[in-house]
Protein backbone atom coordinates (compact mmCIF):
# COMPACT_ATOMS: atom_id res chain seq x y z
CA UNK A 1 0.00 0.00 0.00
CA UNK A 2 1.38 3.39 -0.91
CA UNK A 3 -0.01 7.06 -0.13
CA UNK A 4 -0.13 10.44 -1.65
CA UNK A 5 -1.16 13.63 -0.37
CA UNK A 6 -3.76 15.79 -2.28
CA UNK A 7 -4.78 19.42 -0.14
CA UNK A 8 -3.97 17.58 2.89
CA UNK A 9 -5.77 14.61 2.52
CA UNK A 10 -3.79 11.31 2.06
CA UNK A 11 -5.11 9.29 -0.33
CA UNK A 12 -4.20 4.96 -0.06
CA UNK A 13 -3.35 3.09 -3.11
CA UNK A 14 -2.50 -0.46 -4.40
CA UNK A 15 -0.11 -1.82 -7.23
CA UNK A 16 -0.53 -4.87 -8.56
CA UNK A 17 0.20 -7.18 -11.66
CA UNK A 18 3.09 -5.75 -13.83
CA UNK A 19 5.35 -3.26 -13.65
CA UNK A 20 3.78 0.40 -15.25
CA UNK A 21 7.24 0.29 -17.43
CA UNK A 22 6.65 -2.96 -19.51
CA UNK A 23 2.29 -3.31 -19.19
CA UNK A 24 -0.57 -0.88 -20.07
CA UNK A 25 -1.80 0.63 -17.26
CA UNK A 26 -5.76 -0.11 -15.84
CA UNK A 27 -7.00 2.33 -12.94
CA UNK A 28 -10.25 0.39 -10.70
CA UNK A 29 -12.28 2.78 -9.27
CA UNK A 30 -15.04 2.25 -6.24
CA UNK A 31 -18.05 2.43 -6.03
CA UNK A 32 -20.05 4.72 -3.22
CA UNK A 33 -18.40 3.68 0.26
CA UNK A 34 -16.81 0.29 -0.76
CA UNK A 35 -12.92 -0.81 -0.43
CA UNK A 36 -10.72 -2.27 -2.33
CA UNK A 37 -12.25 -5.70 -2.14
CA UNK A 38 -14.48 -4.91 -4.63
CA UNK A 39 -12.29 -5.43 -7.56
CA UNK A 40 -10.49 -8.39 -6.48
CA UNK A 41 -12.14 -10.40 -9.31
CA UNK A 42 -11.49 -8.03 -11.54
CA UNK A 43 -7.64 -7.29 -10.73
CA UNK A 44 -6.99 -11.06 -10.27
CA UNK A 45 -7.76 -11.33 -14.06
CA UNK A 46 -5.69 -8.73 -15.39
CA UNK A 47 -2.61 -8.77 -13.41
CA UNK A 48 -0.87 -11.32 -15.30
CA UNK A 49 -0.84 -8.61 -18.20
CA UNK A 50 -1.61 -5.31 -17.00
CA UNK A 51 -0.39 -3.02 -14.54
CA UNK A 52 -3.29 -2.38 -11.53
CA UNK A 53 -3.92 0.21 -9.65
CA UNK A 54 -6.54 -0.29 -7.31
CA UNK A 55 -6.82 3.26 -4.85
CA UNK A 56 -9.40 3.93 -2.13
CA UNK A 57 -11.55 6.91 -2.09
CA UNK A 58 -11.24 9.59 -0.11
CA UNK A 59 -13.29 8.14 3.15
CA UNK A 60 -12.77 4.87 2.48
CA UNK A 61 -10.51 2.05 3.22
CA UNK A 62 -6.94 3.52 4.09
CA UNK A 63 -7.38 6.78 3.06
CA UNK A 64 -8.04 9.60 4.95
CA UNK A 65 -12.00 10.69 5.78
CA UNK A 66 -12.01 14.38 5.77
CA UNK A 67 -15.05 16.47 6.73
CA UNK A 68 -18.24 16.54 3.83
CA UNK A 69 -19.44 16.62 1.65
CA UNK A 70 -17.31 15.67 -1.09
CA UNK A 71 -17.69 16.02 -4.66
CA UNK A 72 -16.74 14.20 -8.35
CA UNK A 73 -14.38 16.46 -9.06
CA UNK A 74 -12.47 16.27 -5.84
CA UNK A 75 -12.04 12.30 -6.17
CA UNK A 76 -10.98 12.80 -9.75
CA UNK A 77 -8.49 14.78 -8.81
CA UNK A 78 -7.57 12.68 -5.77
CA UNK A 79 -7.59 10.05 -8.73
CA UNK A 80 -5.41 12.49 -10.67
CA UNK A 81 -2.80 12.76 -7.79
CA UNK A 82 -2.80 8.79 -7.77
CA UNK A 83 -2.21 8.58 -11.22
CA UNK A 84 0.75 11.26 -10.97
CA UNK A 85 2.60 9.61 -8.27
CA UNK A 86 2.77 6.12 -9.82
CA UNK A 87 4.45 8.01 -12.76
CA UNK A 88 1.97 6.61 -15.75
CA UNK A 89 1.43 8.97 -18.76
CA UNK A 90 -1.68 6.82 -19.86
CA UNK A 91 -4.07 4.61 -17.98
CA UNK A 92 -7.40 2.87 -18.83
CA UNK A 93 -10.07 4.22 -16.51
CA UNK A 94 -12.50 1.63 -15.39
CA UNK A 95 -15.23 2.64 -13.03
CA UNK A 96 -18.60 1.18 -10.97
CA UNK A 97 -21.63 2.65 -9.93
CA UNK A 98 -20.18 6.15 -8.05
CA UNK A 99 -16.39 4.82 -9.40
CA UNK A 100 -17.94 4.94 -12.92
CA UNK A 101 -19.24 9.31 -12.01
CA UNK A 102 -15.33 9.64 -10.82
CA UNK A 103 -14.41 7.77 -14.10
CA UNK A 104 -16.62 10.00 -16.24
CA UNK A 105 -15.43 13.07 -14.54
CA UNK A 106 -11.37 12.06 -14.88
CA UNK A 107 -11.52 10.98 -18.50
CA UNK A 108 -12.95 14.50 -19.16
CA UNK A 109 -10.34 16.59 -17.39
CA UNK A 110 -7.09 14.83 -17.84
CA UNK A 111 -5.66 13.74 -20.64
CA UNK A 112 -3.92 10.04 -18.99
CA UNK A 113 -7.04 8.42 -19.49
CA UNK A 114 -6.71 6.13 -22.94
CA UNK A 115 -10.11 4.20 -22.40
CA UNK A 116 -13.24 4.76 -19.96
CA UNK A 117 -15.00 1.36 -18.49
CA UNK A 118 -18.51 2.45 -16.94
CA UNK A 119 -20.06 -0.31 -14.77
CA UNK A 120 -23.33 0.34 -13.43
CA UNK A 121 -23.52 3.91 -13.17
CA UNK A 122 -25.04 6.90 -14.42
CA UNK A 123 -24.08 10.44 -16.07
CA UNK A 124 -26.13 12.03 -13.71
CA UNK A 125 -28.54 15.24 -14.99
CA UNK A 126 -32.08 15.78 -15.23
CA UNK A 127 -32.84 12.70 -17.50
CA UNK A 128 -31.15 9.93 -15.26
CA UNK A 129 -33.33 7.56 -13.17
CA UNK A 130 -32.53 8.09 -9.37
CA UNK A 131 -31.94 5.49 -6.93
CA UNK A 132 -35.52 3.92 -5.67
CA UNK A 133 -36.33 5.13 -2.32
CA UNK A 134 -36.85 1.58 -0.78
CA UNK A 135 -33.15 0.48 -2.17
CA UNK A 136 -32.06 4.71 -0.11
CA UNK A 137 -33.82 3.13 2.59
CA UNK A 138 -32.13 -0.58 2.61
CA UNK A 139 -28.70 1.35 1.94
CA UNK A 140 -28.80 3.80 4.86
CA UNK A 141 -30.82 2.56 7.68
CA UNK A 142 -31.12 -0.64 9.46
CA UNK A 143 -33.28 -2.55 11.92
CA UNK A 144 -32.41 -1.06 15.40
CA UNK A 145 -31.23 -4.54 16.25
CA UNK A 146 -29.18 -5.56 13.81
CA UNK A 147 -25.42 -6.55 14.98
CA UNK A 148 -22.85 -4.82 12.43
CA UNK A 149 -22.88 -8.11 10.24
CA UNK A 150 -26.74 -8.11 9.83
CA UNK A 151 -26.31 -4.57 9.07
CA UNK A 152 -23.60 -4.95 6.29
CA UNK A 153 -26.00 -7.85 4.92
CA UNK A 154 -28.82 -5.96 5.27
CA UNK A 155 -27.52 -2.41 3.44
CA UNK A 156 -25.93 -4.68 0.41
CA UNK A 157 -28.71 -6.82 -0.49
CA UNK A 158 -30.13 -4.67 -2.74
CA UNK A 159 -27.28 -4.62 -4.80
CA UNK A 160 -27.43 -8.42 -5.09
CA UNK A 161 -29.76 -10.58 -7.40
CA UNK A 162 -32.42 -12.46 -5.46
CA UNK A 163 -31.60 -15.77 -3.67
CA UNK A 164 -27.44 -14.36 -4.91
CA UNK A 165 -26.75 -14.51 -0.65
CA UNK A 166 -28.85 -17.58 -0.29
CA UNK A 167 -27.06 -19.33 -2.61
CA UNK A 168 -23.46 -18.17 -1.73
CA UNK A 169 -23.28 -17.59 1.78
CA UNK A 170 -19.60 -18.05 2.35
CA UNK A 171 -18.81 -15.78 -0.04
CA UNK A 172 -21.35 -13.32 1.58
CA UNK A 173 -19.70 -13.76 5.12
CA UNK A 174 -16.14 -13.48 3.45
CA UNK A 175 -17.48 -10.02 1.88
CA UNK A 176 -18.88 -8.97 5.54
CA UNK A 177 -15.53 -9.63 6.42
CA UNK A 178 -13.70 -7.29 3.81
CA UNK A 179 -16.25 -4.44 4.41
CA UNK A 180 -16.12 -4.63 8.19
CA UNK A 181 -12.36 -3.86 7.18
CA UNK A 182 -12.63 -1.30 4.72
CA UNK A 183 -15.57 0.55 3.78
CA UNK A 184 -16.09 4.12 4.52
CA UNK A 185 -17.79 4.76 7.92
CA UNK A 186 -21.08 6.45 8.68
CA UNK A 187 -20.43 10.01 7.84
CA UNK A 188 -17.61 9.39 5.07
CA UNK A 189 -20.45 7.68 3.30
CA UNK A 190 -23.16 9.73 3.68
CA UNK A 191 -20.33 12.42 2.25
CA UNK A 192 -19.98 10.22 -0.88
CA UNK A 193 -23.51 10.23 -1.13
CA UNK A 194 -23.46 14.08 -1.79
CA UNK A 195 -21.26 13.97 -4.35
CA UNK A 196 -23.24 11.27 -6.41
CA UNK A 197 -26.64 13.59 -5.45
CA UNK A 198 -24.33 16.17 -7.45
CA UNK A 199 -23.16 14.85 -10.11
CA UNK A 200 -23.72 15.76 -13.66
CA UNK A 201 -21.63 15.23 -16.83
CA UNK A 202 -24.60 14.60 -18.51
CA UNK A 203 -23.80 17.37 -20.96
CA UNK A 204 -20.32 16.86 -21.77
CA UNK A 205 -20.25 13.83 -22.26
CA UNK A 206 -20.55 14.16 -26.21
CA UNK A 207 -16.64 15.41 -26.10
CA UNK A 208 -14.74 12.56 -25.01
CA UNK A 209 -12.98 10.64 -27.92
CA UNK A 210 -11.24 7.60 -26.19
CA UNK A 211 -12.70 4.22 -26.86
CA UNK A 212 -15.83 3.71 -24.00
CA UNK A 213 -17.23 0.26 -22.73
CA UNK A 214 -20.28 0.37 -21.36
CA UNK A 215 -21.76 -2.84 -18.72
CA UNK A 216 -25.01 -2.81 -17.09
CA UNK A 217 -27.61 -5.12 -15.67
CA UNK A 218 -31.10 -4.89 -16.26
CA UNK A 219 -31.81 -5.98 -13.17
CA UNK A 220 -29.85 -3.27 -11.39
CA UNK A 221 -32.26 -1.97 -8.04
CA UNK A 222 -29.33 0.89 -7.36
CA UNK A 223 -28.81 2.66 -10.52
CA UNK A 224 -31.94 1.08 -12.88
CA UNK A 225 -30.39 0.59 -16.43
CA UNK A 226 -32.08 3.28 -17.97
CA UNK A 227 -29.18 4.78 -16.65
CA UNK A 228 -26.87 2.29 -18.66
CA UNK A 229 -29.19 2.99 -21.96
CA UNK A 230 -28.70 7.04 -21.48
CA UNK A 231 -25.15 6.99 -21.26
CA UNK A 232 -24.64 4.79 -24.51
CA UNK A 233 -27.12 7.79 -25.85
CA UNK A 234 -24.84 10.44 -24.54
CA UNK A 235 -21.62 9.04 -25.74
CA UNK A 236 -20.14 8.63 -28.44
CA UNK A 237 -20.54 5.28 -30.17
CA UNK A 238 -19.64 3.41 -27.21
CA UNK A 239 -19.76 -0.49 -26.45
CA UNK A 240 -22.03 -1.80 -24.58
CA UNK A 241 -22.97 -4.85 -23.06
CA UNK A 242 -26.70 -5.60 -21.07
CA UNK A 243 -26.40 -8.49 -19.00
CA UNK A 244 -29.95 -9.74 -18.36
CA UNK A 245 -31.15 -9.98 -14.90
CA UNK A 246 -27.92 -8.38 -14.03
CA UNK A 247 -27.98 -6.87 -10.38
CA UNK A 248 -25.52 -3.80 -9.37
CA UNK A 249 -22.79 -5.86 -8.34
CA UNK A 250 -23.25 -8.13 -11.56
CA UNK A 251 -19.62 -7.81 -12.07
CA UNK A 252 -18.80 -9.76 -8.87
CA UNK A 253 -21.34 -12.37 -9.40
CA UNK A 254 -21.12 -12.76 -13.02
CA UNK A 255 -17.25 -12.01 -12.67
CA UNK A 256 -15.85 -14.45 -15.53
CA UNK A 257 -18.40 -13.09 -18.41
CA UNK A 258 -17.76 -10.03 -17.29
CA UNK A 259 -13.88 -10.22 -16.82
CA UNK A 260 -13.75 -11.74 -20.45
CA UNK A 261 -15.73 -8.78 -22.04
CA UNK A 262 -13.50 -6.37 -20.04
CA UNK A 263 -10.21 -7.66 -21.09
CA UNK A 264 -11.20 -8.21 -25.11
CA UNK A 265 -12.04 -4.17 -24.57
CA UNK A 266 -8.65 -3.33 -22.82
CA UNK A 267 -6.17 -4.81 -25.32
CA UNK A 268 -7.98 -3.47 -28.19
CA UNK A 269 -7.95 0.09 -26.93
């Protein structure tokens, strides 16, 4: 784990895979409060020929948790200080859900980014579908009673397909683990969730000219995938990919379709 510090807030990052001086470089972002864990499936399948670089968001994980709210453009630019201090001139930008806002946002104010990845996210604006008040309400409160695992369960399960838990419940109890360890407490969180309330690219989005994937699942009860279908509207003839049924985290549980239509994208960017 390495750090570097942006306006006075240190921001945590991991290498992995390849060295930056032999292997293109691909940047993971999070999503809204989750660590690093997230992308494990994803970074397992590209070290072997890419160069990683998997950082935590300001108020998650290792990095610091300043004061909120925070914005887009503050975690692109935290992304941006990232970026500088591993020393890579190009990078492909791969993003989920609030990852995929910071994504949007970095590919259209620096010029390292050589491809843009959008999982399950949204360009923000007057025309995107918000986030359906029961999934607010599963996400940020929880039975009075619940011990912190119930409560980890309880917050993610929208995110998940139905019977997904039932049906995989030591993985579910290994990702309890991994959040317990690293996901952005209370008020860091509720300080992410002000910058996705805020976001908007939704008119610029026209202008970028790097080669843009686009994943969603039509299942997804965070960001619905009308969200998915505006973005491919608002971009530039991007590719896109609908995985049916998909849930928000479809590229955890659907990891090796998913991993296989990420990596044909990467080495022909």
């Amino acid at each position: 784990m390495q750090t570097v510090t942006r306006d006075g807030v240190e921001i945590a990052y991991e290498q992995r895979g390849r060295s930056a001086n032999d292997a293109p470089s691909v940047v993971l972002v999070e999503g809204l409060g989750y660590g690093r864990w997230m992308w494990r499936w994803q970074a397992d399948a590209l070290a072997d020929d890419y160069h990683v670089v998997l950082p935590d968001n300001r108020g998650t994980g290792e990095s610091d948790a300043p004061e909120g709210p925070y914005t887009v453009e503050q975690m692109a630019a935290d992304l941006e200080a990232v970026l500088a201090d591993t020393g890579v001139e190009t990078v492909h930008v791969v993003g989920a859900s609030m990852g995929g806002m910071i994504a949007q946002r970095y590919a259209l104010s620096s010029d390292r980014a050589a491809s843009l990845s959008l999982f399950c996210t949204s360009p923000g604006g007057d025309d995107a579908v918000a986030t359906p008040d029961e999934t607010l309400a599963r996400m940020f409160s929880v039975p009075e009673d619940a011990d912190e695992r119930e409560a980890i369960r309880y917050k993610m399960a929208p995110a998940l397909s139905e019977g997904f838990p039932e049906a995989n419940p030591e993985l579910i109890e290994r990702i309890v683990d991994w959040r317990l360890a690293s996901d952005a407490p209370p008020a860091a969180r509720e300080a992410q969730a002000a910058a996705v309330e805020a976001f908007d690219a939704s008119d610029e989005l026209g202008d970028l000219d790097v080669p843009t994937l686009v994943l969603h699942g039509t299942g997804d009860r965070v960001l619905p995938v009308e969200n998915g279908e505006l973005l491919t509207e608002l971009l530039t003839d991007p590719e896109t990919t609908f995985y049916e049924d998909g849930s928000h985290l479809f590229f955890l549980e659907e990891s090796e379709r998913v991993n296989e239509r990420l990596r044909g994208f990467l080495d022909a960017a």
